[in-house]
N, C-alpha and C. Protein backbone atom coordinates (compact mmCIF):
# COMPACT_ATOMS: atom_id res chain seq x y z
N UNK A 1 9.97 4.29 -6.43
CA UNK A 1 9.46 5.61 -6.14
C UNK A 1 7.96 5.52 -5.92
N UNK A 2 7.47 6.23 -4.86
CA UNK A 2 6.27 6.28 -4.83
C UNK A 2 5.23 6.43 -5.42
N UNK A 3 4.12 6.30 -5.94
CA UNK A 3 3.59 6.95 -7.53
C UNK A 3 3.31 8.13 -6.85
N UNK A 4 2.90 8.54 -5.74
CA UNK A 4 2.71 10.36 -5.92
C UNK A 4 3.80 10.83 -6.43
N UNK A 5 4.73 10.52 -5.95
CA UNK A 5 6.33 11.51 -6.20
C UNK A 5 6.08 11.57 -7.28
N UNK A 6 5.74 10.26 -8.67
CA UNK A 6 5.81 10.94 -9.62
C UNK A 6 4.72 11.25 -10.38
N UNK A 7 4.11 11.44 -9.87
CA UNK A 7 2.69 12.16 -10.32
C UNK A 7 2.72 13.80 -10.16
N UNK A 8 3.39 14.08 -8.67
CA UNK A 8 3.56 15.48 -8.58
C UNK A 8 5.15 15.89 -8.28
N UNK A 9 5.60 14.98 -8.73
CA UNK A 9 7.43 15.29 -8.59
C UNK A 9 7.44 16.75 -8.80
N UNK A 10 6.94 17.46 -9.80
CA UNK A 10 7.16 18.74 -9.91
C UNK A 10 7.15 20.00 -9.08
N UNK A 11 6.61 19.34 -7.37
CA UNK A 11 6.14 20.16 -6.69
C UNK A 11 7.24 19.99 -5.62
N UNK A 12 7.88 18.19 -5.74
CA UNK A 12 8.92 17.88 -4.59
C UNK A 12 10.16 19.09 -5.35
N UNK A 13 9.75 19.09 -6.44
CA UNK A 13 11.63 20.39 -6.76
C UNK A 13 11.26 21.26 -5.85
N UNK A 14 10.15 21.78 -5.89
CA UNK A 14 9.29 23.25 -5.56
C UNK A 14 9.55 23.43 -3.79
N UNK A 15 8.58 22.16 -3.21
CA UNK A 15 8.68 22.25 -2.08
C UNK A 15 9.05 20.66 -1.29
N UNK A 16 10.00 20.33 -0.90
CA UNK A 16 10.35 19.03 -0.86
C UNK A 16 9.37 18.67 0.59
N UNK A 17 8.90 19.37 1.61
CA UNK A 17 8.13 18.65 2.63
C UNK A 17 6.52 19.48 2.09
N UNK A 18 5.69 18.51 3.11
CA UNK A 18 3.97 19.15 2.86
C UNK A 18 4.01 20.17 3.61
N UNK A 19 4.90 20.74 4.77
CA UNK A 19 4.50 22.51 5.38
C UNK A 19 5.00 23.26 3.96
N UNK A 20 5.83 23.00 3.55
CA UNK A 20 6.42 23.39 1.90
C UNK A 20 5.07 23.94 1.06
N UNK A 21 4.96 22.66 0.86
CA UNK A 21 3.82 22.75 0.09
C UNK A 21 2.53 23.78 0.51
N UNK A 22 2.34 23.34 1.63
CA UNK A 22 0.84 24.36 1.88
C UNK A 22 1.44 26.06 1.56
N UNK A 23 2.53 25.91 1.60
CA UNK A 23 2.30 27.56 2.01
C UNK A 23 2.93 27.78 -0.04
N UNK A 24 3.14 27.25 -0.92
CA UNK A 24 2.64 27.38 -1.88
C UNK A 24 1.51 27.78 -2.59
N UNK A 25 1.43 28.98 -3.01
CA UNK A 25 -0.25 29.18 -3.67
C UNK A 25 -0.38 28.34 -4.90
N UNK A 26 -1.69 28.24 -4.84
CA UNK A 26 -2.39 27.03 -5.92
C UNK A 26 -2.25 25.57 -5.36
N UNK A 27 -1.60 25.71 -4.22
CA UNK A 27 -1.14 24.19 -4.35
C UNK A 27 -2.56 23.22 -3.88
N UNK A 28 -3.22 22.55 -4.70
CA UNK A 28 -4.21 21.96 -4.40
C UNK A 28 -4.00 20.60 -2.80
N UNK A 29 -5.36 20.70 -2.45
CA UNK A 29 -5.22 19.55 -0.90
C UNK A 29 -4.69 18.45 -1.22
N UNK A 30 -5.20 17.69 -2.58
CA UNK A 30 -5.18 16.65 -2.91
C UNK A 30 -3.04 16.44 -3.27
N UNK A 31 -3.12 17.42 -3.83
CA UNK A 31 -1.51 17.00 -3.93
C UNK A 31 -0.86 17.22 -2.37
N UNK A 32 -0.95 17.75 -1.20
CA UNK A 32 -1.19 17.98 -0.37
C UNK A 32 -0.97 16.65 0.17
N UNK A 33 -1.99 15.82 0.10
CA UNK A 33 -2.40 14.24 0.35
C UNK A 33 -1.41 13.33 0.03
N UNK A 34 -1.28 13.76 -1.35
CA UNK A 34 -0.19 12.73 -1.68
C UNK A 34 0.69 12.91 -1.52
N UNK A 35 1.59 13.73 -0.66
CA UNK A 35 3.22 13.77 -0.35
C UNK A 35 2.88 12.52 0.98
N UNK A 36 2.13 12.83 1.34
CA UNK A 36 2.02 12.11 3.10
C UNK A 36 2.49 10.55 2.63
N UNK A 37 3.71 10.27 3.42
CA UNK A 37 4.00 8.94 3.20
C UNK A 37 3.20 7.68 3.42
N UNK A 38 3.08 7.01 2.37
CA UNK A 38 2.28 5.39 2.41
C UNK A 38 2.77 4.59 3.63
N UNK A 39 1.98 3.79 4.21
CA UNK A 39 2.29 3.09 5.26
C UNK A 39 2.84 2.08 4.98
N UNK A 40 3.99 1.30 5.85
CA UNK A 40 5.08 0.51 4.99
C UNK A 40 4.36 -0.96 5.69
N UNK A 41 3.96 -1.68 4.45
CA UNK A 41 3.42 -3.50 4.85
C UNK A 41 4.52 -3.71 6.30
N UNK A 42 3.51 -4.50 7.02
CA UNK A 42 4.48 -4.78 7.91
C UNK A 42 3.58 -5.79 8.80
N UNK A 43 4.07 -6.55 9.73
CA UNK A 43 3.37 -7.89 10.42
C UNK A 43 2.24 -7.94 10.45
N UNK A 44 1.48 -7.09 10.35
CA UNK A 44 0.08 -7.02 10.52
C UNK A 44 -0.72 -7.29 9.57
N UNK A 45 -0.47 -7.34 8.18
CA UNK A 45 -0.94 -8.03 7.39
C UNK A 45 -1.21 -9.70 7.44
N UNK A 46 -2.27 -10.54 6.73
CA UNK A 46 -3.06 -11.58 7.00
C UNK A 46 -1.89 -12.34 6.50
N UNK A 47 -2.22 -13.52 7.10
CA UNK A 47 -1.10 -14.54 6.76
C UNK A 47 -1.87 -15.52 5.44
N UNK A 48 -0.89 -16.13 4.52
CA UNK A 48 -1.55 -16.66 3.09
C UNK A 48 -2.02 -17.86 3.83
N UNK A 49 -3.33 -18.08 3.48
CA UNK A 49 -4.04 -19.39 4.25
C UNK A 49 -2.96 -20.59 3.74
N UNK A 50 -2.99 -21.58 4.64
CA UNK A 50 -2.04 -23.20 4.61
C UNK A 50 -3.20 -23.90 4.33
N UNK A 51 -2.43 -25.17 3.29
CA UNK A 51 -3.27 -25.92 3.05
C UNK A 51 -3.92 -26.73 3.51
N UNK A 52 -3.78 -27.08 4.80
CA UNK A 52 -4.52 -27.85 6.24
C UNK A 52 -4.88 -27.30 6.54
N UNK A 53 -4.57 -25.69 7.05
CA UNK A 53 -6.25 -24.85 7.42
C UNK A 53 -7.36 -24.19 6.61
N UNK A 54 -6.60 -24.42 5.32
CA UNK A 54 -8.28 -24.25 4.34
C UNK A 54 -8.68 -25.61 3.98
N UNK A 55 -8.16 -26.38 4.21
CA UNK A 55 -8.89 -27.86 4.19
C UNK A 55 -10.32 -28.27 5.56
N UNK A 56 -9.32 -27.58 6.45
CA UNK A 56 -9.89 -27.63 7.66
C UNK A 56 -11.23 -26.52 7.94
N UNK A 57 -11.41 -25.74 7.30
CA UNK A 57 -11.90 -24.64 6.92
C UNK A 57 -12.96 -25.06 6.11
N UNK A 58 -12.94 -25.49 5.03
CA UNK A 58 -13.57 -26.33 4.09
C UNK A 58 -14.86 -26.93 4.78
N UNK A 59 -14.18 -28.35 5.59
CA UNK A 59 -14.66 -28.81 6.36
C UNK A 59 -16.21 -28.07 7.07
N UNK A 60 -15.36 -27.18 7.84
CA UNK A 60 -16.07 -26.48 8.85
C UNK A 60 -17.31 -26.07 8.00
N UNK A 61 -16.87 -25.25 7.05
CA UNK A 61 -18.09 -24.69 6.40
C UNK A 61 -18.93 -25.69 5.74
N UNK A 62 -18.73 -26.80 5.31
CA UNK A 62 -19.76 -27.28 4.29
C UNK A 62 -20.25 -28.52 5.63
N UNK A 63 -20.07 -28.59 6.79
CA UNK A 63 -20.68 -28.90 7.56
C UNK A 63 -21.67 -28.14 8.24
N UNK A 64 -21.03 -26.69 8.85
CA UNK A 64 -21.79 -25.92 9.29
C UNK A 64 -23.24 -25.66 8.50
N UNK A 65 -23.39 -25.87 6.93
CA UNK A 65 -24.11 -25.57 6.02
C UNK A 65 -25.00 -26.57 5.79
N UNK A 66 -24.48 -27.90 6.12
CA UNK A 66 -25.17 -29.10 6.24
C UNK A 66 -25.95 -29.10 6.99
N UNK A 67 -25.94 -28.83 8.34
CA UNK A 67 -26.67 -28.43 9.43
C UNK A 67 -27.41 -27.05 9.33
N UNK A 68 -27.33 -26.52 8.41
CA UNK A 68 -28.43 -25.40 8.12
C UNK A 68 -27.98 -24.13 9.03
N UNK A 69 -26.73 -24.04 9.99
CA UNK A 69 -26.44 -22.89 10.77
C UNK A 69 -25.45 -22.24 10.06
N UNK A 70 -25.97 -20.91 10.79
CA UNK A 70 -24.86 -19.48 9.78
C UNK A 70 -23.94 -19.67 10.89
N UNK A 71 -22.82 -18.82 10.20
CA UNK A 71 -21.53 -18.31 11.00
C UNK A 71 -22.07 -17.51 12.22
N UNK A 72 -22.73 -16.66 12.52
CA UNK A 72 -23.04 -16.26 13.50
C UNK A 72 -24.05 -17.13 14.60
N UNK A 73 -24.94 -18.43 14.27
CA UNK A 73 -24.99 -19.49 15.45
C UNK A 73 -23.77 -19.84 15.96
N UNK A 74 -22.59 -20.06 14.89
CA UNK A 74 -21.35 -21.13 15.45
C UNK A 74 -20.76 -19.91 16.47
N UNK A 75 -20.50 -18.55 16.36
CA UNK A 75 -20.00 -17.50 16.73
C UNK A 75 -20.91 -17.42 17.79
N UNK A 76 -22.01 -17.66 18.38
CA UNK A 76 -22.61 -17.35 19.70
C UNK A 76 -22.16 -18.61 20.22
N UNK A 77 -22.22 -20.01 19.94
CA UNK A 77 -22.04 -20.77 20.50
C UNK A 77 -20.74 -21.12 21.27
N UNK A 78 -19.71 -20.43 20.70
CA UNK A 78 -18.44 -20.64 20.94
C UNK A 78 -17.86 -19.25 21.90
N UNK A 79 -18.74 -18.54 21.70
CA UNK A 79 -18.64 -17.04 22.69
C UNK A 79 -17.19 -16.53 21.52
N UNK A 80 -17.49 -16.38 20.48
CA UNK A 80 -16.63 -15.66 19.32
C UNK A 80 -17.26 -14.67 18.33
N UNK A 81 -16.80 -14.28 17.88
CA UNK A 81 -16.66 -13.09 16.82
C UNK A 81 -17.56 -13.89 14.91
N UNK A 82 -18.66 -13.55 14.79
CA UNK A 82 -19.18 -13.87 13.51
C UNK A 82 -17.43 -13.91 12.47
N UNK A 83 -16.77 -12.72 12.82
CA UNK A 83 -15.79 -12.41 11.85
C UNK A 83 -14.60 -13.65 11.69
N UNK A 84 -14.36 -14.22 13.33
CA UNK A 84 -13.60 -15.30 13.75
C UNK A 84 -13.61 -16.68 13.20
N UNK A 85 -15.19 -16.69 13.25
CA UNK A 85 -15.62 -18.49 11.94
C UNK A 85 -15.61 -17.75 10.60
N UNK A 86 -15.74 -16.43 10.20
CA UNK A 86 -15.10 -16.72 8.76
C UNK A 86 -13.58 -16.90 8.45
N UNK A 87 -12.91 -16.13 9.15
CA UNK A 87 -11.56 -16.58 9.23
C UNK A 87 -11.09 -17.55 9.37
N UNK A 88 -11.50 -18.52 10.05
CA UNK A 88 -11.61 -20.40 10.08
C UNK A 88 -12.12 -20.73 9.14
N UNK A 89 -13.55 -20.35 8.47
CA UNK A 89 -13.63 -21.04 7.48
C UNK A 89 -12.88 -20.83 5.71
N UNK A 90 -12.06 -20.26 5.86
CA UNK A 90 -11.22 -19.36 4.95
C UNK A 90 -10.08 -20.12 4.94
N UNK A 91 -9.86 -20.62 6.12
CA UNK A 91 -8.38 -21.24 6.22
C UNK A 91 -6.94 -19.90 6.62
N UNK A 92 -7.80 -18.85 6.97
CA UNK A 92 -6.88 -17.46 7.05
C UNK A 92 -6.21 -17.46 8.40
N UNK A 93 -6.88 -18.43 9.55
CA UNK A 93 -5.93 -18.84 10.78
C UNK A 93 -6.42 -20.30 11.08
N UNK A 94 -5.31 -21.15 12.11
CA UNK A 94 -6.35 -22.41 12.43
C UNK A 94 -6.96 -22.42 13.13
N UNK A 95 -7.72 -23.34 13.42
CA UNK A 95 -8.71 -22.92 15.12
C UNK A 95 -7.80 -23.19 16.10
N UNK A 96 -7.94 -22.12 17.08
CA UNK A 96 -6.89 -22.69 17.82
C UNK A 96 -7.59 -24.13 18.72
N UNK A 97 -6.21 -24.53 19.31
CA UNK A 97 -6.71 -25.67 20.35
C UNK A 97 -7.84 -25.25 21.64
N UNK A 98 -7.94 -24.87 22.26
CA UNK A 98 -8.66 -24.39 23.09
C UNK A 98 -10.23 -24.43 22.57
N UNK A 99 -10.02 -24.16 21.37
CA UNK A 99 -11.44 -23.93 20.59
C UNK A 99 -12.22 -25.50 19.94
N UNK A 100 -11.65 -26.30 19.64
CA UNK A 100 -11.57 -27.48 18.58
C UNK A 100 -12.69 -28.27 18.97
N UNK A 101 -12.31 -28.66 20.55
CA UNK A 101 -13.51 -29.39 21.16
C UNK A 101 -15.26 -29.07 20.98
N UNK A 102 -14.71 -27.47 20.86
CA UNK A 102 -16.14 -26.84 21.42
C UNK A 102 -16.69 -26.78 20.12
N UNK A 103 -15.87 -26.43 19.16
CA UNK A 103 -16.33 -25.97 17.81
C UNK A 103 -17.18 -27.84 17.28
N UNK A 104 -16.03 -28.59 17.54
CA UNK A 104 -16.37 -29.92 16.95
C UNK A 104 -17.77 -30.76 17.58
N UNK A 105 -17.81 -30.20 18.91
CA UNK A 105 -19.62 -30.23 19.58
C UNK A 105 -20.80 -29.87 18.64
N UNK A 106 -20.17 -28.56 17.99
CA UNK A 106 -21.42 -27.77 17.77
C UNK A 106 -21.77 -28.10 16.44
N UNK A 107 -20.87 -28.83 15.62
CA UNK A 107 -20.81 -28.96 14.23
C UNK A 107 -21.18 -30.66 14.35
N UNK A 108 -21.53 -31.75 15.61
CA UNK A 108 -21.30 -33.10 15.25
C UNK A 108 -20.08 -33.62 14.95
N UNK A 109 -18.93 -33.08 15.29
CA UNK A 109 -17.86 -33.75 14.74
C UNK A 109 -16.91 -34.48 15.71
N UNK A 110 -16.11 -35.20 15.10
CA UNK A 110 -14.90 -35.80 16.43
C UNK A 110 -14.07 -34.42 16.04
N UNK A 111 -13.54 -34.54 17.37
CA UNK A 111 -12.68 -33.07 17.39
C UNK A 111 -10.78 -33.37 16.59
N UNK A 112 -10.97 -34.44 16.19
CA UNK A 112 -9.58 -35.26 15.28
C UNK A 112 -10.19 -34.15 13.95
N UNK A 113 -11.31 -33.85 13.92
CA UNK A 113 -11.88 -33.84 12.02
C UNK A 113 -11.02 -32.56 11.91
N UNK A 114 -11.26 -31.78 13.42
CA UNK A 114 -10.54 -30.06 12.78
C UNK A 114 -8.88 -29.68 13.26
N UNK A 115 -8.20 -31.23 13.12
CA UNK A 115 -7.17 -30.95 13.33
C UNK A 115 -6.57 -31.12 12.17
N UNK A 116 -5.76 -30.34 11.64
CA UNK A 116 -4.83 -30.12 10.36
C UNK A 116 -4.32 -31.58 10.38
N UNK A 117 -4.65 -32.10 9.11
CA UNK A 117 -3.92 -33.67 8.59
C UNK A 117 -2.66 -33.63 7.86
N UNK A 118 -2.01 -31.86 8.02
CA UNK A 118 -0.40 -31.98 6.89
C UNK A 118 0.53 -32.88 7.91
N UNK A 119 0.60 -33.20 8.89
CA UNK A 119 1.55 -34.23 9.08
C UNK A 119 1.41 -35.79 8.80
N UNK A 120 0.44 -36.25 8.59
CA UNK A 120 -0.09 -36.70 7.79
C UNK A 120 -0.03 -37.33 6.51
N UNK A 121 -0.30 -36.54 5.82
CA UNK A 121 -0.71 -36.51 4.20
C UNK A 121 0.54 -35.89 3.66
N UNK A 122 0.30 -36.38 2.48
CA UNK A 122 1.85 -36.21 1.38
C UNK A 122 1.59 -34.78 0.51
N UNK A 123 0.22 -34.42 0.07
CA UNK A 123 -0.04 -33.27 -0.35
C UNK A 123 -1.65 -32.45 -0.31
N UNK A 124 -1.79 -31.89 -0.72
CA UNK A 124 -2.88 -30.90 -1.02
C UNK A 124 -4.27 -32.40 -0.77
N UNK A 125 -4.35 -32.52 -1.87
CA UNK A 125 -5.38 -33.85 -2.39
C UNK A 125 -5.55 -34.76 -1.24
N UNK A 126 -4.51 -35.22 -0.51
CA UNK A 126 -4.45 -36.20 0.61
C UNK A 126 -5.12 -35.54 1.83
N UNK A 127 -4.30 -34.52 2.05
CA UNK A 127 -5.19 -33.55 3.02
C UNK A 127 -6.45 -33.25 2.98
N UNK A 128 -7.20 -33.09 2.03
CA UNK A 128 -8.67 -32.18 1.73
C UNK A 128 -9.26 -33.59 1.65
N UNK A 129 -8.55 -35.12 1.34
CA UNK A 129 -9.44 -36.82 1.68
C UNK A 129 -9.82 -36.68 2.66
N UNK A 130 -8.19 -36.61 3.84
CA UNK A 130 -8.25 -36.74 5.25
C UNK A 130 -9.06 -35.86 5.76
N UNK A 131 -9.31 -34.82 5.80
CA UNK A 131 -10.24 -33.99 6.65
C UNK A 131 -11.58 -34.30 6.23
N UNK A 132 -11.59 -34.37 5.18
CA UNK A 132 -13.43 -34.73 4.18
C UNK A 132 -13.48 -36.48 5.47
N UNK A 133 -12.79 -36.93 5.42
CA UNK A 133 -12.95 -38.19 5.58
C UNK A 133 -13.05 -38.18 7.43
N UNK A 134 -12.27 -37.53 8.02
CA UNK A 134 -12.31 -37.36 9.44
C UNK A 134 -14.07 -36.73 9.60
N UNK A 135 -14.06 -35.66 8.85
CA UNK A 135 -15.90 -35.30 8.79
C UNK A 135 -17.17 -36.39 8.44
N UNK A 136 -16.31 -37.44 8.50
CA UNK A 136 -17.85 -38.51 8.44
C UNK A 136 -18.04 -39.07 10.17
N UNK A 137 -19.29 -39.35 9.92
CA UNK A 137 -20.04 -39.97 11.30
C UNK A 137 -18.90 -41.40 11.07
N UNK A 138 -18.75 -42.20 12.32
CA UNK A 138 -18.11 -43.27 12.16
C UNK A 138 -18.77 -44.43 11.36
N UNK A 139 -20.03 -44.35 11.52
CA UNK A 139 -20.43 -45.52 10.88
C UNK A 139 -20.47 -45.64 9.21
N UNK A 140 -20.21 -44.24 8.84
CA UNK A 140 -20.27 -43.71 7.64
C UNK A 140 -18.76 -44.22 7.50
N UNK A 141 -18.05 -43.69 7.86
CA UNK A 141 -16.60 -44.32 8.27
C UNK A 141 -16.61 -45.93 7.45
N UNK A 142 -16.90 -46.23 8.55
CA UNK A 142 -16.69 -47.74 8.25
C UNK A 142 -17.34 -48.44 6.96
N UNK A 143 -18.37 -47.46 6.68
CA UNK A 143 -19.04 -48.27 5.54
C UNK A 143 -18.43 -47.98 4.33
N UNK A 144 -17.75 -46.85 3.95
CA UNK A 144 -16.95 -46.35 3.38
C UNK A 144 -15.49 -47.74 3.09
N UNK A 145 -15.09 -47.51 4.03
CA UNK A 145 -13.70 -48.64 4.25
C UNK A 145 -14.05 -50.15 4.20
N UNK A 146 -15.56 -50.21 4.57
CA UNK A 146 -15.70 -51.65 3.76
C UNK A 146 -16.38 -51.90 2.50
N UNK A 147 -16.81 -50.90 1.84
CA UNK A 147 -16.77 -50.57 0.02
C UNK A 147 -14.96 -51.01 -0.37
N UNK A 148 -14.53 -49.80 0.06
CA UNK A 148 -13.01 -49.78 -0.36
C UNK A 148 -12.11 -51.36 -0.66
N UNK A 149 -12.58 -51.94 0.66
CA UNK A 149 -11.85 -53.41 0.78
C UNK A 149 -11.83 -54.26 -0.35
């Protein structure tokens, strides 16, 4: 049940629609308000970020930050929406393809760094290596993998 209904249930005995209601004396706006039906969730709500695009996301931002530029340089550069690189950097959509190249220009990156590593990687941890690790310069790369050896 809706919580108005039962907040003012006493008024649905009285008058079961809101023309009902108005023409009730006393009947305040606010109860008024609350008969009007709630809007029912539906596709348009945000999708729960994936763990390759907040990895990927991750990425983006603590590079973008490295380089000292706000979301709104990366957002002129890319001819996008300030609102669009936070949503990337959130992991709340992926970048799309079309975008990857351009984005991965503007940030120094190989454009492999902002591609989701879940096919890949076995979990969470592996993923957020692989992308941390696709975000190094190559030579950083390599020096890395010949520590490791």
């Amino acid at each position: 049940m809706h919580p108005s209904r039962r907040a003012f249930g006493h008024l649905f005995q009285i008058a079961p629609s809101l023309d009902d209601l108005r023409q009730i004396p006393g009947a305040r706006a606010s109860e008024a308000a609350c008969l009007r039906k709630a809007p029912e969730p539906g596709p348009s709500r945000p999708r729960q970020p994936d763990a390759a695009d907040a990895a990927v996301g991750a990425l983006i931002r603590t590079t973008r930050r490295r380089l000292g530029l706000h979301q709104g340089d990366v957002a002129r550069a890319l001819e996008v929406s300030t609102s669009m690189v936070h949503i990337w950097e959130a992991g709340r959509e992926p970048v799309p393809p079309q975008r990857i190249g351009q984005l991965a220009q503007v940030l120094g990156l190989a454009a492999d760094a902002l591609t989701p590593a879940d096919h890949l990687a076995r979990d969470a941890d592996e993923r957020a290596l692989l992308a941390w690790f696709r975000g190094l310069a190559a030579g950083d790369r390599q020096s890395l993998l010949a520590r490791l050896a």
